[in-house]
PDB file of N, CA and C in Angstrom:
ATOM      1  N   UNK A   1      -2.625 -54.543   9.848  1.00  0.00           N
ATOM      2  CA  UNK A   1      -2.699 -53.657   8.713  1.00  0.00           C
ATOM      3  C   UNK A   1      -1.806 -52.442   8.961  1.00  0.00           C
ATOM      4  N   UNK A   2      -1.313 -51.962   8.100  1.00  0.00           N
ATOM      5  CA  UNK A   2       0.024 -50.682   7.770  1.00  0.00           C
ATOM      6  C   UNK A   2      -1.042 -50.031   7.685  1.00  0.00           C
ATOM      7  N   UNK A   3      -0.561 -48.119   8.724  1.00  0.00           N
ATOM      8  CA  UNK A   3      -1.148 -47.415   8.097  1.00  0.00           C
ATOM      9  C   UNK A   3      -1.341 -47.016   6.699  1.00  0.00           C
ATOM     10  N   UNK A   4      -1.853 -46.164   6.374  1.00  0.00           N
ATOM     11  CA  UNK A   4      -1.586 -45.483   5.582  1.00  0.00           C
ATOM     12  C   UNK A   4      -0.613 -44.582   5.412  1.00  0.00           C
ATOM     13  N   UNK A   5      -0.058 -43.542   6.050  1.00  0.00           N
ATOM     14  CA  UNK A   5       0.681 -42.533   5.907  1.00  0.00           C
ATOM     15  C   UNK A   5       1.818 -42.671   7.161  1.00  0.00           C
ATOM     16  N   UNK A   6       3.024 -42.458   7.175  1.00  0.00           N
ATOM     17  CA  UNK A   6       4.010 -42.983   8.419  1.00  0.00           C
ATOM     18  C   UNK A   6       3.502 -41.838   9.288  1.00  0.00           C
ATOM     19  N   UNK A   7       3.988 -42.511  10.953  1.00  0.00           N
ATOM     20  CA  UNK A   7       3.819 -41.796  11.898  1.00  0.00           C
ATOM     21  C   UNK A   7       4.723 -40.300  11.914  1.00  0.00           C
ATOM     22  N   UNK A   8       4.490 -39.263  11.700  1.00  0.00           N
ATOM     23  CA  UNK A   8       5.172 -38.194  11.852  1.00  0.00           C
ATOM     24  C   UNK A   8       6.078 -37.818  13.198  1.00  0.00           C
ATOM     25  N   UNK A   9       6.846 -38.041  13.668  1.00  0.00           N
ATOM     26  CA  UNK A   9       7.716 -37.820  14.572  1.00  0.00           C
ATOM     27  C   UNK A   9       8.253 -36.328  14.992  1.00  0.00           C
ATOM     28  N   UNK A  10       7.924 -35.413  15.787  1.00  0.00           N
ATOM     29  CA  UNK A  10       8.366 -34.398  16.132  1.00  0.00           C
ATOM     30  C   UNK A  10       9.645 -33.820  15.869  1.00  0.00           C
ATOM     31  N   UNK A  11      10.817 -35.096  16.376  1.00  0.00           N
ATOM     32  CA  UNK A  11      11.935 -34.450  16.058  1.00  0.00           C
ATOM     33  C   UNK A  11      12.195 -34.514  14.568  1.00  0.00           C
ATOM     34  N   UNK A  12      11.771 -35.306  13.841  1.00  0.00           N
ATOM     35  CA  UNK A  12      12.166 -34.976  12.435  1.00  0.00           C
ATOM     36  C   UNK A  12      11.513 -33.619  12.025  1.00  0.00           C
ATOM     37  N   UNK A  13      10.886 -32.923  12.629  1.00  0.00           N
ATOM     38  CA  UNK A  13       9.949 -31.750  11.923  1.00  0.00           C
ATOM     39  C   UNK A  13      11.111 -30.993  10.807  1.00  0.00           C
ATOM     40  N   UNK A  14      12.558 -30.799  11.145  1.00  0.00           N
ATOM     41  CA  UNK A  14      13.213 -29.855  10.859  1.00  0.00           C
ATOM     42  C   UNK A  14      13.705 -30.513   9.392  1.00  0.00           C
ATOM     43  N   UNK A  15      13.867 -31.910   8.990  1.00  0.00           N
ATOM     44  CA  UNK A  15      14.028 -32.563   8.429  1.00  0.00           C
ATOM     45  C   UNK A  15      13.040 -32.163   6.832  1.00  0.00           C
ATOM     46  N   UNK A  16      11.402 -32.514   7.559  1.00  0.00           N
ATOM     47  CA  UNK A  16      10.667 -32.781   6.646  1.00  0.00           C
ATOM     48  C   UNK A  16      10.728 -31.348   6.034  1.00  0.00           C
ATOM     49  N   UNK A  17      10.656 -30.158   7.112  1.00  0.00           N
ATOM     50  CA  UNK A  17      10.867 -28.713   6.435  1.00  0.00           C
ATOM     51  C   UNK A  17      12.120 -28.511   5.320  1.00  0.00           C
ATOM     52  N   UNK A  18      12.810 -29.422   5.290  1.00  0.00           N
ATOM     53  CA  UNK A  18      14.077 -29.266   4.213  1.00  0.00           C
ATOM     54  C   UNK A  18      13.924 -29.788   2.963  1.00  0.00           C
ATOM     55  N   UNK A  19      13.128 -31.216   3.602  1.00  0.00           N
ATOM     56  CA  UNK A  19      13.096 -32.223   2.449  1.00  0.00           C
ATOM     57  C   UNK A  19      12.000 -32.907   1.742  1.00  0.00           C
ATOM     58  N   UNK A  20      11.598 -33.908   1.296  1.00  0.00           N
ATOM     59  CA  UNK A  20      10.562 -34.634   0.835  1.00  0.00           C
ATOM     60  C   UNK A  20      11.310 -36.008   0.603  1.00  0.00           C
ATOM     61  N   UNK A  21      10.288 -36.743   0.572  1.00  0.00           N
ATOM     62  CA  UNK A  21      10.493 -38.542   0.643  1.00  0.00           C
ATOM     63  C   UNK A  21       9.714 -39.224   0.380  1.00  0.00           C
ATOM     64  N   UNK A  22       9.598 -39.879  -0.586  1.00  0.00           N
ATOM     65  CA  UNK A  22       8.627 -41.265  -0.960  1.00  0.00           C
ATOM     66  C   UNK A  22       9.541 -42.381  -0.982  1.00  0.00           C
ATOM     67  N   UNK A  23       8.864 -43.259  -0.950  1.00  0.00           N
ATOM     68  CA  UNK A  23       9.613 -44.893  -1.035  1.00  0.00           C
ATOM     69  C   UNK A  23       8.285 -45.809  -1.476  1.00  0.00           C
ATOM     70  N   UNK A  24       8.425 -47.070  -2.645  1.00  0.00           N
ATOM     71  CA  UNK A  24       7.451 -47.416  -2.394  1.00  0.00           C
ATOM     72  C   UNK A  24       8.213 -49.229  -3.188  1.00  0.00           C
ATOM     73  N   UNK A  25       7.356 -50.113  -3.072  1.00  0.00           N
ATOM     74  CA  UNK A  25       7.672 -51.338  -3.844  1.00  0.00           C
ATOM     75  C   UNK A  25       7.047 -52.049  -4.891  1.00  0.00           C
ATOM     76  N   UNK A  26       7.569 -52.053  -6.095  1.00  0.00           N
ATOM     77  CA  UNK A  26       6.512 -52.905  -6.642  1.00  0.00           C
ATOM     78  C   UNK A  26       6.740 -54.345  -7.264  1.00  0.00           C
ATOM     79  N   UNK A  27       6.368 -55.510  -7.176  1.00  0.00           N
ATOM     80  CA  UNK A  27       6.385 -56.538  -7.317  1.00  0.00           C
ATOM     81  C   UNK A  27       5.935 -57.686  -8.702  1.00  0.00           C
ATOM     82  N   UNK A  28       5.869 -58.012  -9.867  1.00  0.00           N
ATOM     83  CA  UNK A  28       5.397 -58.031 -10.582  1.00  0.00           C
ATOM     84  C   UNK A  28       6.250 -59.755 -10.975  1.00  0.00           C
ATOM     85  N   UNK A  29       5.127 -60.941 -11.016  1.00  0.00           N
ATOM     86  CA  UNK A  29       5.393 -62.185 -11.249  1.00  0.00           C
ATOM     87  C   UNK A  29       5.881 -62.204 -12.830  1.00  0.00           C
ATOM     88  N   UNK A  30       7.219 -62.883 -12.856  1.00  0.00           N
ATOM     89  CA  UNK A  30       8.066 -62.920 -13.859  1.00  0.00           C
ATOM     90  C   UNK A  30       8.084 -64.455 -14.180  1.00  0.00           C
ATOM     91  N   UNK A  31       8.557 -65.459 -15.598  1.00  0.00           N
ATOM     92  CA  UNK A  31       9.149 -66.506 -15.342  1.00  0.00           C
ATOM     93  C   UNK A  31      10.080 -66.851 -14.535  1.00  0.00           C
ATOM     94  N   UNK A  32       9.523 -67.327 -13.710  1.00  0.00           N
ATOM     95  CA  UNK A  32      11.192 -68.125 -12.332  1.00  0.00           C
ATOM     96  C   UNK A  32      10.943 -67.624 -11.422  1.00  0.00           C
ATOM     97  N   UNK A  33      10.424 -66.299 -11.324  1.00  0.00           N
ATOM     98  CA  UNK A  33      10.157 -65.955  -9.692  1.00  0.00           C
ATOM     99  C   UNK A  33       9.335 -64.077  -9.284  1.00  0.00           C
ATOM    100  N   UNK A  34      10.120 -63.209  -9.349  1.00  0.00           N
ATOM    101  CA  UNK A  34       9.324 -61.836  -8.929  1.00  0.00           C
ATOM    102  C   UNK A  34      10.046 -61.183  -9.577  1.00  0.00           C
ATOM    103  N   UNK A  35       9.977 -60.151 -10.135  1.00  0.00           N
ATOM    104  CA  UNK A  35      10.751 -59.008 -10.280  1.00  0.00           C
ATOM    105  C   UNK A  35      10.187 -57.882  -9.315  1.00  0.00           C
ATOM    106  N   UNK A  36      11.025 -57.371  -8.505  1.00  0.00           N
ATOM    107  CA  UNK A  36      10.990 -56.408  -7.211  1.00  0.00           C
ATOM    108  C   UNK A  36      11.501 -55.199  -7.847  1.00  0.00           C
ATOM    109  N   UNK A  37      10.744 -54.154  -7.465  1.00  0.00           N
ATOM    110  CA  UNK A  37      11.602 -52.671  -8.071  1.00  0.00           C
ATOM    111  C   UNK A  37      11.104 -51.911  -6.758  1.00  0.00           C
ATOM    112  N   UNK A  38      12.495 -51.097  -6.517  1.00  0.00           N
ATOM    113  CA  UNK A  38      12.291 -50.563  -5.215  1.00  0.00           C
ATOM    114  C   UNK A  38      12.480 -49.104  -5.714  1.00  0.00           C
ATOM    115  N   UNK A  39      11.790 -48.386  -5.250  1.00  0.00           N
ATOM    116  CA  UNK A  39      11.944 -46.696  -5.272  1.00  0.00           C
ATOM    117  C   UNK A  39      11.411 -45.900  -4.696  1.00  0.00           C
ATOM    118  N   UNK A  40      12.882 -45.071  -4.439  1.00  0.00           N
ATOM    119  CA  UNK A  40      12.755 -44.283  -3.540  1.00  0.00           C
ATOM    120  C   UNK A  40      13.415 -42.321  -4.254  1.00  0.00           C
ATOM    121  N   UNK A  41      12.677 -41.820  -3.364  1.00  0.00           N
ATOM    122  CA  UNK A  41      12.680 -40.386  -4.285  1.00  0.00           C
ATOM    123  C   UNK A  41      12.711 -39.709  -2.905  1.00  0.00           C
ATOM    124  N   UNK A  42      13.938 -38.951  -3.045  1.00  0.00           N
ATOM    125  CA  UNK A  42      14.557 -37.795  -2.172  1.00  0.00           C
ATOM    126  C   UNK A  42      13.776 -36.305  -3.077  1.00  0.00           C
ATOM    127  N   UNK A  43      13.893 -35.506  -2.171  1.00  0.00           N
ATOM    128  CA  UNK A  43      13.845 -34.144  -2.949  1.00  0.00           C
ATOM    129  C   UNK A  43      14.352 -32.883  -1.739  1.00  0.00           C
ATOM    130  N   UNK A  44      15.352 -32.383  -1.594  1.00  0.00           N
ATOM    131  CA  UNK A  44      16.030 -31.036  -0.928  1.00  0.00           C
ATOM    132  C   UNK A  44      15.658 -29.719  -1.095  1.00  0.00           C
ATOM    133  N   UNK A  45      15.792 -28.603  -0.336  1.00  0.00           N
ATOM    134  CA  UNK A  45      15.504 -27.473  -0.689  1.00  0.00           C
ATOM    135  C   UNK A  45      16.528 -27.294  -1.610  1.00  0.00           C
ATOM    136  N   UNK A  46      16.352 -26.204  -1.995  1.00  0.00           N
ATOM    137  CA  UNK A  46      17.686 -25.844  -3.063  1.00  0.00           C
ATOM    138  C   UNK A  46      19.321 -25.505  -1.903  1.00  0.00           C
ATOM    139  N   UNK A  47      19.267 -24.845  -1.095  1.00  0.00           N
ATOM    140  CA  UNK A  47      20.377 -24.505  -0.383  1.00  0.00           C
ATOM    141  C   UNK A  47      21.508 -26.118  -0.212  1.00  0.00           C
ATOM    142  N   UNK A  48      20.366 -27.228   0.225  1.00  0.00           N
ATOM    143  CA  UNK A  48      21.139 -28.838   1.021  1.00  0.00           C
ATOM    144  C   UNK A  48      21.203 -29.601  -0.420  1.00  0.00           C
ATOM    145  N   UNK A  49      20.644 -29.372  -1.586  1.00  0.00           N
ATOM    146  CA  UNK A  49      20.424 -29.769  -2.877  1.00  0.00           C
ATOM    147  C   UNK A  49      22.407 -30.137  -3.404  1.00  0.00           C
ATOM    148  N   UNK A  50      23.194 -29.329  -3.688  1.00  0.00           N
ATOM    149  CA  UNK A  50      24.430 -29.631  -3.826  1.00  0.00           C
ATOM    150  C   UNK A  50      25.024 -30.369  -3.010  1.00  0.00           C
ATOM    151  N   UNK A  51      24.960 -30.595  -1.782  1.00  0.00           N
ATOM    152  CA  UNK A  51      25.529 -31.068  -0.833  1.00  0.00           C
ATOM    153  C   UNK A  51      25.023 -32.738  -0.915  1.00  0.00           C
ATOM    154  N   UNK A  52      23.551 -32.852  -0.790  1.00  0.00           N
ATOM    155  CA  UNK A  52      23.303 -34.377  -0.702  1.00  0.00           C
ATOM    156  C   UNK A  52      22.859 -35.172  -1.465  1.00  0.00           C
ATOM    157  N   UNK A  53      22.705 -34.623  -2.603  1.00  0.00           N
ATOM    158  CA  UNK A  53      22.360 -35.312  -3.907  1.00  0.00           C
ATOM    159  C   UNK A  53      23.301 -36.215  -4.593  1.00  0.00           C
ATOM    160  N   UNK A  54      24.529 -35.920  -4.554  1.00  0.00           N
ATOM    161  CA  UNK A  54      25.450 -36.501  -4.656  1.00  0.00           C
ATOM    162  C   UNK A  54      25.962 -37.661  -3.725  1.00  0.00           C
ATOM    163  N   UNK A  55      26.396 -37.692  -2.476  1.00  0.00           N
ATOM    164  CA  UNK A  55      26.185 -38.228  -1.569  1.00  0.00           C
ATOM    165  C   UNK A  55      24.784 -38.939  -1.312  1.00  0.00           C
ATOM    166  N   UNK A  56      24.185 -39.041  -1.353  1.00  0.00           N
ATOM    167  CA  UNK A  56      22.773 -40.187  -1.822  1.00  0.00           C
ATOM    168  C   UNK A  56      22.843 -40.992  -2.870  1.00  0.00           C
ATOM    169  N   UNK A  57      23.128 -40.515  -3.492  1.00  0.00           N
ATOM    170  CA  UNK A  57      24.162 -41.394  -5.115  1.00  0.00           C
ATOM    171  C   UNK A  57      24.273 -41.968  -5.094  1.00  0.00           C
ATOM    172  N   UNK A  58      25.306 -41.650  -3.943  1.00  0.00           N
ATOM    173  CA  UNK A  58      26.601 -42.970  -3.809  1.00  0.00           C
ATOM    174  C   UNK A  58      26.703 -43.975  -3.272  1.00  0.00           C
ATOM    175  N   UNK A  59      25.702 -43.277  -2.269  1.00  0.00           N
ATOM    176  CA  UNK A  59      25.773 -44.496  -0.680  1.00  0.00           C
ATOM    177  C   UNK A  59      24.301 -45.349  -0.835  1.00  0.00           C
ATOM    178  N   UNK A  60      22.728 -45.286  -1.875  1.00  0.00           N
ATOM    179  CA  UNK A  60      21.561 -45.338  -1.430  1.00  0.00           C
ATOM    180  C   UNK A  60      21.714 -46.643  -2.258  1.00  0.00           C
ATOM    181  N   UNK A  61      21.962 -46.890  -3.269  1.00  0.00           N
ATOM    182  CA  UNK A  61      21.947 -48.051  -4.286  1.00  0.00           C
ATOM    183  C   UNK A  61      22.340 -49.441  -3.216  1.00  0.00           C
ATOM    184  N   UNK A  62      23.647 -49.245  -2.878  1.00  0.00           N
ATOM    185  CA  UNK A  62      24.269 -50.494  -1.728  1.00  0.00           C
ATOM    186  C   UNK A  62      22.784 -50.541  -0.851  1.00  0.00           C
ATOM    187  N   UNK A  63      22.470 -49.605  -0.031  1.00  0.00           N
ATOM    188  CA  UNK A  63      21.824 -49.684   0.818  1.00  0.00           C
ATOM    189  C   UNK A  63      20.483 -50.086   0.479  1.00  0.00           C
ATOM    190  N   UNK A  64      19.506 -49.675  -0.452  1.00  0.00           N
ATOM    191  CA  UNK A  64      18.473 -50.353  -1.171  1.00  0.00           C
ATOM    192  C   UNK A  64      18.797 -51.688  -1.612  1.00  0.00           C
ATOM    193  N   UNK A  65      19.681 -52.265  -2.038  1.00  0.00           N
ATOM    194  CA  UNK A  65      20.043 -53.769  -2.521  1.00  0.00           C
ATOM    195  C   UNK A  65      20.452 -54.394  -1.495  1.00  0.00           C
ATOM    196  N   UNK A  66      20.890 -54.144  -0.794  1.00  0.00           N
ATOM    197  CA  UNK A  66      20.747 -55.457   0.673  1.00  0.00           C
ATOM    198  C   UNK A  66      19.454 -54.778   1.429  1.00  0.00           C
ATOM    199  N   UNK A  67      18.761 -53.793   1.365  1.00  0.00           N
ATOM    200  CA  UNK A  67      17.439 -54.070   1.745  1.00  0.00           C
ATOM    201  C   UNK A  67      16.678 -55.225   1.272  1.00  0.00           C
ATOM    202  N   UNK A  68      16.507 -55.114  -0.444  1.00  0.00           N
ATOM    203  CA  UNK A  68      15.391 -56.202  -1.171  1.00  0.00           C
ATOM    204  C   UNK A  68      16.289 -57.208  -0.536  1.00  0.00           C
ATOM    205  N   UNK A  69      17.714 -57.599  -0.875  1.00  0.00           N
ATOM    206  CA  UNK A  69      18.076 -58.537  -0.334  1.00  0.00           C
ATOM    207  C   UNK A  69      17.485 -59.682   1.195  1.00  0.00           C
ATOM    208  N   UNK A  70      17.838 -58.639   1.879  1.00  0.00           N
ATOM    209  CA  UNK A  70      16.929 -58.667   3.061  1.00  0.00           C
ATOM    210  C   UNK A  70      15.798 -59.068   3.539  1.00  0.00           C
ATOM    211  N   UNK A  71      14.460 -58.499   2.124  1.00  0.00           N
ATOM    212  CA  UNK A  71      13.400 -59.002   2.472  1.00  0.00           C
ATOM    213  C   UNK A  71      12.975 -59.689   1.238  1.00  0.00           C
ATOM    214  N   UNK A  72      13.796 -60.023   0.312  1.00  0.00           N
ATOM    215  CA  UNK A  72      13.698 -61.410  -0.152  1.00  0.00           C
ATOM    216  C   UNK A  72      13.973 -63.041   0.700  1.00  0.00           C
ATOM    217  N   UNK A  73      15.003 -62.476   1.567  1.00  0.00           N
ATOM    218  CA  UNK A  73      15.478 -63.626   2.770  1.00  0.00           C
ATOM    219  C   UNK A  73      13.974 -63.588   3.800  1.00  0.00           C
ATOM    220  N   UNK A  74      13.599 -62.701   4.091  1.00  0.00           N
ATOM    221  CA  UNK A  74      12.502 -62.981   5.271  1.00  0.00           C
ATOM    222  C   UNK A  74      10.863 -63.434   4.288  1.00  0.00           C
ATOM    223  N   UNK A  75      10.951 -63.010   3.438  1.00  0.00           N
ATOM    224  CA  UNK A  75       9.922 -63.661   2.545  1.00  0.00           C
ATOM    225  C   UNK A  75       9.830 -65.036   1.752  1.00  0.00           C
ATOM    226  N   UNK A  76      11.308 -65.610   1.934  1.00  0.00           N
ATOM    227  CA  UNK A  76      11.465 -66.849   1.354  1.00  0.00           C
ATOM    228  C   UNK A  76      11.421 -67.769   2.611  1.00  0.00           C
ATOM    229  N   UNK A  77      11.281 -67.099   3.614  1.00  0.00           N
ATOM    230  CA  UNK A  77      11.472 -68.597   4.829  1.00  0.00           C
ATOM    231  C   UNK A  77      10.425 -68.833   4.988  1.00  0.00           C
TER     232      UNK A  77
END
């Protein structure tokens, strides 16, 4: 069984003081097979807010789609 809440890690402390993060999955039986919706929600202080919001943009979409990818492959074997 998954916790509930992720293990908090020390060195990220400086991290979580900047930022916020959810991620979650939801799964819902379609004709033919699943529909998977993945989301994930950043949130910055205002100062790192211009800087990585944009840059998350760009780069998180690729990276979320060969995730499901990913664990559509380990869930189909």
């Amino acid at each position: 069984m998954l916790p509930d809440r992720p293990v908090l890690r020390p060195e990220n402390r400086p991290a979580r003081r900047a930022s916020t993060f959810e991620a979650s999955f939801s799964c819902v039986p379609v004709d033919g097979g699943i529909r998977v919706t993945r989301r994930i929600a950043f949130g910055f202080a205002a100062p790192l807010r211009p800087l990585l919001e944009p840059m998350l943009r760009r780069k998180l979409r690729p990276d979320v789609e060969a995730e499901v990818r990913g664990a559509k492959a380990v869930l189909e074997r």
